[in-house]
Protein backbone atom coordinates (compact mmCIF):
# COMPACT_ATOMS: atom_id res chain seq x y z
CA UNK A 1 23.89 -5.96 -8.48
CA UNK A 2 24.61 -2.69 -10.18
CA UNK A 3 24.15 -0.55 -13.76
CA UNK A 4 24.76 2.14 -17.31
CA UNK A 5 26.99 3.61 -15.00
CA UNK A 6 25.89 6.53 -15.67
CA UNK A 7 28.41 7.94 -16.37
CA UNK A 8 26.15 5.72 -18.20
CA UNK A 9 27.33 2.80 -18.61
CA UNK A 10 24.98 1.64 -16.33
CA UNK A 11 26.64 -0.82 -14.76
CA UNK A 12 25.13 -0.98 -11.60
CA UNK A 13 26.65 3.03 -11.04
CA UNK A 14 25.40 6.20 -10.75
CA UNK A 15 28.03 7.79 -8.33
CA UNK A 16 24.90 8.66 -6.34
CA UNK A 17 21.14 8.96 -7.91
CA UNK A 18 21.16 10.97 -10.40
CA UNK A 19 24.57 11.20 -11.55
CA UNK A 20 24.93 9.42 -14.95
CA UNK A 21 26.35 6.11 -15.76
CA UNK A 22 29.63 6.16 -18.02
CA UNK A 23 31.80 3.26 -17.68
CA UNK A 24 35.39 3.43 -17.36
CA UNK A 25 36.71 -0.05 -18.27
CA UNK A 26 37.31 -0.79 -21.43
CA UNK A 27 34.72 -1.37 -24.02
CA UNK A 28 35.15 -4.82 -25.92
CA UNK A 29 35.81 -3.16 -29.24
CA UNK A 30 38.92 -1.33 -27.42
CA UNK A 31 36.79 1.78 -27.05
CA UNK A 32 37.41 4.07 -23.59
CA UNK A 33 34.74 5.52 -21.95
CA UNK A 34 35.26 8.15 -19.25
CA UNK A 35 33.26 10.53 -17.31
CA UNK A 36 30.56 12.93 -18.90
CA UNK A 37 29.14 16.40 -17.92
CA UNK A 38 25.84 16.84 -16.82
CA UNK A 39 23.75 19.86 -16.87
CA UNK A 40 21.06 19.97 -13.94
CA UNK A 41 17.81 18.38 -14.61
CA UNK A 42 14.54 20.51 -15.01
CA UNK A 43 12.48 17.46 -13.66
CA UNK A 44 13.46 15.06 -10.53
CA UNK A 45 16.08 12.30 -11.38
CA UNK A 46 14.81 9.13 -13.09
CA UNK A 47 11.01 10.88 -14.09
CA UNK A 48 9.55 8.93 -17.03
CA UNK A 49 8.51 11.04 -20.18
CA UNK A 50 4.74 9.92 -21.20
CA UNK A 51 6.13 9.24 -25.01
CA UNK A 52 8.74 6.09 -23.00
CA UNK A 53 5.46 4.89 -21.03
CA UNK A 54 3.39 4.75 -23.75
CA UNK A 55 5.95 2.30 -25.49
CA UNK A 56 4.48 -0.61 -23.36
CA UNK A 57 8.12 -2.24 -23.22
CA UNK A 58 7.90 -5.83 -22.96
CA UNK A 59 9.69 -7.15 -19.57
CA UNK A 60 13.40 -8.05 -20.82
CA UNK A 61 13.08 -11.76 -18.86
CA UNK A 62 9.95 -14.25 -20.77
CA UNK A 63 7.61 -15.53 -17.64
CA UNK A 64 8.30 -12.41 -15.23
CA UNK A 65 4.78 -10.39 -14.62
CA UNK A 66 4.44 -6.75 -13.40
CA UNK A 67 3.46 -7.80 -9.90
CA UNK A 68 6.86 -9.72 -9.88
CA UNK A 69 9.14 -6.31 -9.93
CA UNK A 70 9.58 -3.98 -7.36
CA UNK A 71 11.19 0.19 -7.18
CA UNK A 72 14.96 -0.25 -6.70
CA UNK A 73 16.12 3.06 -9.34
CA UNK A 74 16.53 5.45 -5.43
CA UNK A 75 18.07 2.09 -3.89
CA UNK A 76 21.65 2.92 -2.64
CA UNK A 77 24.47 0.16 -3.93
CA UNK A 78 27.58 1.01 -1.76
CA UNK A 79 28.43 4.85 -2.60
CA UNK A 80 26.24 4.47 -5.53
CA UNK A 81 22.62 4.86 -6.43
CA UNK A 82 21.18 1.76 -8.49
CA UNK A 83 19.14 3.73 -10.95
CA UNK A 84 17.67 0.44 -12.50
CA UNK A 85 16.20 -2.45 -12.52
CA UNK A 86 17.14 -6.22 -11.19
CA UNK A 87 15.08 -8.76 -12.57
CA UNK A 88 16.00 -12.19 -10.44
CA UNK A 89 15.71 -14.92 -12.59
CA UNK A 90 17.68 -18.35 -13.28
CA UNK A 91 21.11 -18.75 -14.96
CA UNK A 92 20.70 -18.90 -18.92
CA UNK A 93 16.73 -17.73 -18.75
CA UNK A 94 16.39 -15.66 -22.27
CA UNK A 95 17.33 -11.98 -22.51
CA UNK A 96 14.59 -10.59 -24.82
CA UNK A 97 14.28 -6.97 -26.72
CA UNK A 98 11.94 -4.85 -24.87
CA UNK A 99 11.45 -3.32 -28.37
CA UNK A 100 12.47 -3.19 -31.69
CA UNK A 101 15.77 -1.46 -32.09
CA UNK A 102 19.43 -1.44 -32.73
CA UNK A 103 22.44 -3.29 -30.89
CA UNK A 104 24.61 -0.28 -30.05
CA UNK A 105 27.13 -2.01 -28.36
CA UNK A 106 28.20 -5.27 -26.86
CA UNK A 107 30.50 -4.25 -23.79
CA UNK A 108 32.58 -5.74 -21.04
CA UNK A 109 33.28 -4.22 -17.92
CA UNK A 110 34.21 -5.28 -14.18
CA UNK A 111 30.99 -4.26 -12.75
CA UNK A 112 28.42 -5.09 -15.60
CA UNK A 113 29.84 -7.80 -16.76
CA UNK A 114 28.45 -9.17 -20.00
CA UNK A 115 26.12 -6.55 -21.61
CA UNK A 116 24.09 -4.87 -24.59
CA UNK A 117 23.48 -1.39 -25.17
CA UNK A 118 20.37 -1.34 -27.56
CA UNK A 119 18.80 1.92 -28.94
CA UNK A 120 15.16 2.63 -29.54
CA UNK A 121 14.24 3.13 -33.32
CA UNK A 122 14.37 7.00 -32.82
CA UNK A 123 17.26 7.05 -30.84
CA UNK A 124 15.89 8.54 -28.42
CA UNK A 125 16.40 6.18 -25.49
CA UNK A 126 18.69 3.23 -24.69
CA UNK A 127 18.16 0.14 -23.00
CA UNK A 128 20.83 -1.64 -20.82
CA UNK A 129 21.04 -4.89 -20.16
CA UNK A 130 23.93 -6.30 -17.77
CA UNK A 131 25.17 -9.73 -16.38
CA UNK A 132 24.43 -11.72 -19.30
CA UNK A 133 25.91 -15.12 -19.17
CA UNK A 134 26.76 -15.11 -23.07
CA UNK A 135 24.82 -13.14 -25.97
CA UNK A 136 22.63 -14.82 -28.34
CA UNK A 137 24.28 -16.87 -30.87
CA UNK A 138 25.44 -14.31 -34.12
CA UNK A 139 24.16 -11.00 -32.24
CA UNK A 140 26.31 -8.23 -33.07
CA UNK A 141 26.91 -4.67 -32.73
CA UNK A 142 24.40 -2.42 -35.82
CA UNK A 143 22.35 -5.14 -35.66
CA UNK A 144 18.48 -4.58 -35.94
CA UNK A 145 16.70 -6.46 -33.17
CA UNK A 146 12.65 -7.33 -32.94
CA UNK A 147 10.87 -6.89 -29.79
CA UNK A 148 10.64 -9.75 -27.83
CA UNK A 149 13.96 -11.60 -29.55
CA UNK A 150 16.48 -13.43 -27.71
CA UNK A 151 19.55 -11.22 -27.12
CA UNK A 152 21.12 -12.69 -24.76
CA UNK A 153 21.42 -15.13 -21.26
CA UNK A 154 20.45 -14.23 -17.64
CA UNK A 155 24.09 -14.81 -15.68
CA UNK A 156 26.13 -13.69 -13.14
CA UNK A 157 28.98 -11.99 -14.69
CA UNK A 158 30.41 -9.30 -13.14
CA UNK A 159 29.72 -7.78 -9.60
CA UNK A 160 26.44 -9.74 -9.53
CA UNK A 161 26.25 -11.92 -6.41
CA UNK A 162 23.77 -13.80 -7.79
CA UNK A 163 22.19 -14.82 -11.58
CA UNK A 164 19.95 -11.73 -12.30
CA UNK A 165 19.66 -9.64 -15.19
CA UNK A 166 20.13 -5.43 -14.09
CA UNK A 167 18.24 -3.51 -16.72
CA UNK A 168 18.37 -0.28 -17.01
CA UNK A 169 16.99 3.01 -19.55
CA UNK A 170 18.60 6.17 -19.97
CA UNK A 171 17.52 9.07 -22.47
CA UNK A 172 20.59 9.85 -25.00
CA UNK A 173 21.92 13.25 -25.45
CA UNK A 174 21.95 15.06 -28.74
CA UNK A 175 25.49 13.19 -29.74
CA UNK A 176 23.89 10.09 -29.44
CA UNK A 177 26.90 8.49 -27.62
CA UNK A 178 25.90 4.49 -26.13
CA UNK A 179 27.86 5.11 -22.90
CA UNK A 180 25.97 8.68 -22.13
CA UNK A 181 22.19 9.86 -21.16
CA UNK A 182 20.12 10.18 -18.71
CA UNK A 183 19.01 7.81 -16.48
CA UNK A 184 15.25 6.99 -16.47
CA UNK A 185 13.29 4.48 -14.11
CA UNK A 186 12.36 1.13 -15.87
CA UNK A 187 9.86 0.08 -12.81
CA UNK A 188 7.17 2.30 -13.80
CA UNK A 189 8.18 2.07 -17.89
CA UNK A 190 7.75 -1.91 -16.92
CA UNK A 191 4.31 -2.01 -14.94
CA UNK A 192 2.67 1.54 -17.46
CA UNK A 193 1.24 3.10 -14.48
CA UNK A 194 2.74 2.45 -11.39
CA UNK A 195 4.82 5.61 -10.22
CA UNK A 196 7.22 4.44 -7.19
CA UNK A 197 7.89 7.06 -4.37
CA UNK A 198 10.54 8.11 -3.49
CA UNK A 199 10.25 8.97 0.08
């Protein structure tokens, strides 16, 4: 399990919680990603802005509830924090659209696997969706995506060591790059209300 490695690219990676995710393999386009400044935040890592709750996102995998998800964003993965979301489910479950939105970017990398970058309609915020077993048939990258369509597979590609799909949100910054933001929690974005601790 991992993330938008923040260096963004989520991939099961912060460094440590609240660093960003930003890949560093290879995208599948050819494009390099590589590490990306960070001012420090005014608000504690992964906070939620009202405007991302309010979205209602619909949960990524069809037939999981609220009560089925627990905090992992402050959970430590080796040297790294998690800063998202894994959603166990069974090999080649649907991958839906938690909104409607655009397919930044279809990427592979050693830790993440098989996975979609998708941007909000503002561009505002990107979703991250990692260890895909394929994508849906025809998706592609620009492509304008409906909430609640099949993008893609639950799988175990990558460093998963089991079939899940690792979700994760990240605000953009101004340039609007897919591989760089600022991570966000999906737990509480997923169940509206509930705020985890982070004691």
């Amino acid at each position: 399990m991992h993330a938008h490695s923040m260096t963004v690219a989520a991939m099961g990676a912060a460094a440590f919680a609240g660093a960003l995710w930003l890949f560093s393999s290879t995208s599948v386009n050819g494009d390099p990603s590589g590490p990306a400044p960070r001012s420090a935040p005014t608000t504690p890592i992964g906070t939620v802005p009202d405007d991302l709750i309010a979205k209602h996102l619909t949960i990524p995998v069809p037939g999981i509830m609220p009560e089925d998800l627990a905090p992992q964003f402050y959970d430590a993965r080796g040297e790294r924090g998690h800063e998202a979301l894994d959603i166990i489910a069974m090999k080649g479950e649907p991958v839906v659209a938690v909104e409607d939105g655009t397919i930044a970017k279809l990427f592979l990398s050693k830790p993440g696997g098989i996975t979609i970058y998708q941007f909000d309609p503002t561009e505002t915020y990107a979703y991250y969706y990692a260890h895909l077993d394929r994508y849906a048939d025809g998706l592609a990258e620009g492509q304008e995506v409906k909430r609640g369509q099949v993008i893609g597979y639950v799988g175990q590609t990558g460093n998963a060591v089991q079939p899940h799909l690792h979700f994760a949100i990240f605000r953009l910054s101004p340039d609007k790059q897919w591989w760089k933001g600022e991570a966000l929690d999906p737990y509480p974005t997923l169940n509206h209300s509930i705020v985890p601790s982070t004691d």
